[in-house]
Protein backbone atom coordinates (compact mmCIF):
# COMPACT_ATOMS: atom_id res chain seq x y z
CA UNK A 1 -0.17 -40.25 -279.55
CA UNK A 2 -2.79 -42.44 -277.81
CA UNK A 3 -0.80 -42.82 -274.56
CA UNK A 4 0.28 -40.28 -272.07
CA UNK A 5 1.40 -40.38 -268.04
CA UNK A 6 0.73 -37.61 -265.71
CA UNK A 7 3.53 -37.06 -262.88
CA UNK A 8 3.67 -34.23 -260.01
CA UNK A 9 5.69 -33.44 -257.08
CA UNK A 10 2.30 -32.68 -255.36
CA UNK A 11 0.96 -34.82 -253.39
CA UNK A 12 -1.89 -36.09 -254.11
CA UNK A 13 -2.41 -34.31 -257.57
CA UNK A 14 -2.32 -36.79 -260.05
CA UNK A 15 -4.88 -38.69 -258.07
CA UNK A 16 -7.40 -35.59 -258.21
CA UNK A 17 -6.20 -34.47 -262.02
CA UNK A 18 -7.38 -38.61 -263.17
CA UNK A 19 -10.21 -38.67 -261.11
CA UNK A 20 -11.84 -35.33 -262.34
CA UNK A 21 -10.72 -36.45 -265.91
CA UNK A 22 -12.54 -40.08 -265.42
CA UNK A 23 -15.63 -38.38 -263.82
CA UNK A 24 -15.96 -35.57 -266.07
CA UNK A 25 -15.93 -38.06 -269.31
CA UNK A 26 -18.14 -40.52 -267.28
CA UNK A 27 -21.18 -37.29 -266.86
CA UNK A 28 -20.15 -36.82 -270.74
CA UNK A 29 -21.35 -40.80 -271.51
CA UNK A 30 -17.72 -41.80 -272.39
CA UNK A 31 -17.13 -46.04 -271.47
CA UNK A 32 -13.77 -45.11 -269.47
CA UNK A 33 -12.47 -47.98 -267.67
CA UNK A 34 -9.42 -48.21 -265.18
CA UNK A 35 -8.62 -47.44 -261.64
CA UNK A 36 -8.64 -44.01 -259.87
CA UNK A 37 -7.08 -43.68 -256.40
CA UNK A 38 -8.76 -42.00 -253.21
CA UNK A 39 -6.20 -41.77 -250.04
CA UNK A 40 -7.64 -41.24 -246.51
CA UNK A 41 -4.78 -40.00 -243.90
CA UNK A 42 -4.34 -41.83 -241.24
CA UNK A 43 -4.62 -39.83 -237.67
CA UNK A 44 -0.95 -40.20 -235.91
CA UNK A 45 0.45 -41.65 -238.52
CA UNK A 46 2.70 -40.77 -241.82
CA UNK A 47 0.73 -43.21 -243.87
CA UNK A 48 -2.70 -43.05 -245.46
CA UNK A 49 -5.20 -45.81 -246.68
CA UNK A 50 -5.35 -46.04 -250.51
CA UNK A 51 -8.33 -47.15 -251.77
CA UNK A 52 -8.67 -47.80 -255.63
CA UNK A 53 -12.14 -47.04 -257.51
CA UNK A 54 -12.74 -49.96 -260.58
CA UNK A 55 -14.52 -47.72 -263.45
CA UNK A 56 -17.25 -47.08 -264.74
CA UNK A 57 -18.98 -48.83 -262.50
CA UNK A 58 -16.81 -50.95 -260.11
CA UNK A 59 -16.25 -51.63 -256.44
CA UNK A 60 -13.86 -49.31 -254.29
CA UNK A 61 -11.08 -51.80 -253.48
CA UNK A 62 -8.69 -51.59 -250.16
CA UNK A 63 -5.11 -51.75 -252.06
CA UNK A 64 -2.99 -50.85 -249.05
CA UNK A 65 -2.70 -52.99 -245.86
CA UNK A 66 -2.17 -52.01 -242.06
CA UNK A 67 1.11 -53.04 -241.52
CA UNK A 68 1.02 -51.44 -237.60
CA UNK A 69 2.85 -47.93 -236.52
CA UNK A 70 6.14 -49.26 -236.82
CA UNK A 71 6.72 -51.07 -239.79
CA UNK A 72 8.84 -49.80 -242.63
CA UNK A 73 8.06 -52.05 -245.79
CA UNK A 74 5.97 -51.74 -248.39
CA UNK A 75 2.08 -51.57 -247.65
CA UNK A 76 0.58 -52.34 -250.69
CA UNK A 77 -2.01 -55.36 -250.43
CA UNK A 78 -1.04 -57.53 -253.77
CA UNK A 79 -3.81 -59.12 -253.64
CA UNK A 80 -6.49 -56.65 -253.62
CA UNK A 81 -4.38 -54.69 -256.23
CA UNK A 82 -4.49 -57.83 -258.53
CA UNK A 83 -8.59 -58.18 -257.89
CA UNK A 84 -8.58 -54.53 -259.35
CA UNK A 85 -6.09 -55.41 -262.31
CA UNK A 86 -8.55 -58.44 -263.33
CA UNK A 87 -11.78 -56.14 -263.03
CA UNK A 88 -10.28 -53.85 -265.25
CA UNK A 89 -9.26 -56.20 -267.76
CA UNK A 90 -13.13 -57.23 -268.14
CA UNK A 91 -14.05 -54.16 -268.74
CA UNK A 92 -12.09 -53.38 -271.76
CA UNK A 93 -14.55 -54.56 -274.44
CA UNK A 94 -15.76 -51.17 -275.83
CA UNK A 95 -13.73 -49.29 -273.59
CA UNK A 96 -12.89 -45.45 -274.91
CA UNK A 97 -10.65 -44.73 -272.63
CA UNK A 98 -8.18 -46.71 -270.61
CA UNK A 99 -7.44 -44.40 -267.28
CA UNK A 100 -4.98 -46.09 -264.89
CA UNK A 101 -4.47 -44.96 -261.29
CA UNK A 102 -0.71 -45.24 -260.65
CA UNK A 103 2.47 -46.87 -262.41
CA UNK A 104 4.05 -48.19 -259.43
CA UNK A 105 6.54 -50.68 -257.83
CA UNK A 106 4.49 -53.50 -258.81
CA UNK A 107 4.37 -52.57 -261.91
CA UNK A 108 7.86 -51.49 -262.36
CA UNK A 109 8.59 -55.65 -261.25
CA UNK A 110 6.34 -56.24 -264.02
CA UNK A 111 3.23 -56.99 -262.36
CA UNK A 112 0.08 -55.41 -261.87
CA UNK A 113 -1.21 -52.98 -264.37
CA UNK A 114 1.05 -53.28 -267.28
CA UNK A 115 -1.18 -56.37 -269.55
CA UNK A 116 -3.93 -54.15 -269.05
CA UNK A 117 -2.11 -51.66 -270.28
CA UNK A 118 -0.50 -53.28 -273.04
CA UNK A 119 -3.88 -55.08 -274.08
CA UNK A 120 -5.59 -51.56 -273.94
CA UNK A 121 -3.02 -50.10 -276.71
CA UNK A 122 -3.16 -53.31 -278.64
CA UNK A 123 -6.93 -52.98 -279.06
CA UNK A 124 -6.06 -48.89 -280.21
CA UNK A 125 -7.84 -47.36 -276.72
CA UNK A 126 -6.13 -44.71 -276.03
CA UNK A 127 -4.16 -45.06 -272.15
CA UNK A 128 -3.56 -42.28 -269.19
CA UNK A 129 -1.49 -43.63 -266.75
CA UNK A 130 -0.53 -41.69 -263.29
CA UNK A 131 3.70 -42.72 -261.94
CA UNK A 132 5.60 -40.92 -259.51
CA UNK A 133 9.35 -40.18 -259.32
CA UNK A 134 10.00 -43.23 -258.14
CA UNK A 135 8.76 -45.32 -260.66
CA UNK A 136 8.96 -42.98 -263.76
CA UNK A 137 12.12 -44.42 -264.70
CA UNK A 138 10.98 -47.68 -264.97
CA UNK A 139 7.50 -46.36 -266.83
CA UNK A 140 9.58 -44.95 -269.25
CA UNK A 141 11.45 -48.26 -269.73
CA UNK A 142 7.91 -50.05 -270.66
CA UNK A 143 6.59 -47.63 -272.78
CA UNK A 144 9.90 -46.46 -274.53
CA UNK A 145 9.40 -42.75 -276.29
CA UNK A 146 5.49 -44.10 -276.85
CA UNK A 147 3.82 -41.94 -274.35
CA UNK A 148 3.40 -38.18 -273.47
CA UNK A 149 3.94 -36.54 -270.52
CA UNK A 150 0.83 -34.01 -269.06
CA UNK A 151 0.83 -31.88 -266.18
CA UNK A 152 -1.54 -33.02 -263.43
CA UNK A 153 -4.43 -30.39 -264.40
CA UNK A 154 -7.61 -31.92 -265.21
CA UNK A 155 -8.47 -29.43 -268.02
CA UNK A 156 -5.38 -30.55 -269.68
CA UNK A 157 -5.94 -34.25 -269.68
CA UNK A 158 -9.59 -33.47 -270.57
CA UNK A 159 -7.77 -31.39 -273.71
CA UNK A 160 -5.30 -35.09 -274.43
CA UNK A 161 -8.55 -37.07 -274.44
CA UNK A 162 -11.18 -35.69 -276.34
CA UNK A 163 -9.74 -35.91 -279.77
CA UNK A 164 -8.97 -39.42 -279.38
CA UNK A 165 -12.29 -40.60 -278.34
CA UNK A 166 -14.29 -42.79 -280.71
CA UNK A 167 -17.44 -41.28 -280.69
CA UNK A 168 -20.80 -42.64 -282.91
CA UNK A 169 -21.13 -40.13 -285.41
């Protein structure tokens, strides 16, 4: 199977397990493209700035917007998540590997991520995609029974990818 999500109840741990898997193929000379996700905490706040990094070789992009200390709806910046969607999709010409950061509401409303993802497996490159609970249910809804689930360990996603590689002999 050439597609697989990773899911955790730790925070933050499917954002370190993708990132260590895109960095360690990158120092390997593997063409992954995608999205990994860095979040910075906010001081006196619940909330945290995400910040999306455009692979290989891609801008960090702002995705989440300050909404101020008391708001309650959703943070995400549309806009600057659709900039990374449409550097991502130009980078999938001789991609390897197709690493995306998160599965999320936008995507679940059938926006962001998921043509990229669906152009990725149409062109056979094999696809790791991050969710949460949240938005699992509505993954699994896209993808039907076509993608396996891996823990958040770097080592293990490292172990998913390798075989499926298309390496020059």
């Amino acid at each position: 199977m050439k597609f697989a999500y990773v899911i955790a109840a730790e925070n933050g741990a499917v954002n370190r397990a993708l990132s260590g898997l895109a960095m360690q193929l990158l120092d390997e000379g593997v063409r992954v493209v995608g999205t990994t996700q860095h979040d910075t905490p906010r001081p006196r706040t619940h909330v945290c700035d995400m910040d999306v990094r455009v692979l290989p070789d891609g801008d960090v992009i702002r995705i989440s917007q300050d909404l101020g200390p008391n708001s309650r709806g959703c943070r995400l910046d549309a806009g600057a998540l659709e900039e990374a969607v449409a550097a991502t999709m130009a980078r999938l010409d001789g991609a390897e590997l197709l690493v995306i950061n998160k599965f999320g509401k936008h995507e679940a409303d059938g926006r962001g991520f998921r043509e990229v993802i669906a152009e990725a497996i149409s062109r056979d490159i094999p696809v790791i995609v991050g969710t949460n609970g949240l938005n699992v249910g509505a993954f699994k809804e896209f993808c039907g029974d076509q993608a396996v689930p891996l823990a958040a360990d770097t080592a293990v996603l490292l172990d998913w990818a390798r075989p499926l590689l298309r390496r020059a002999a």
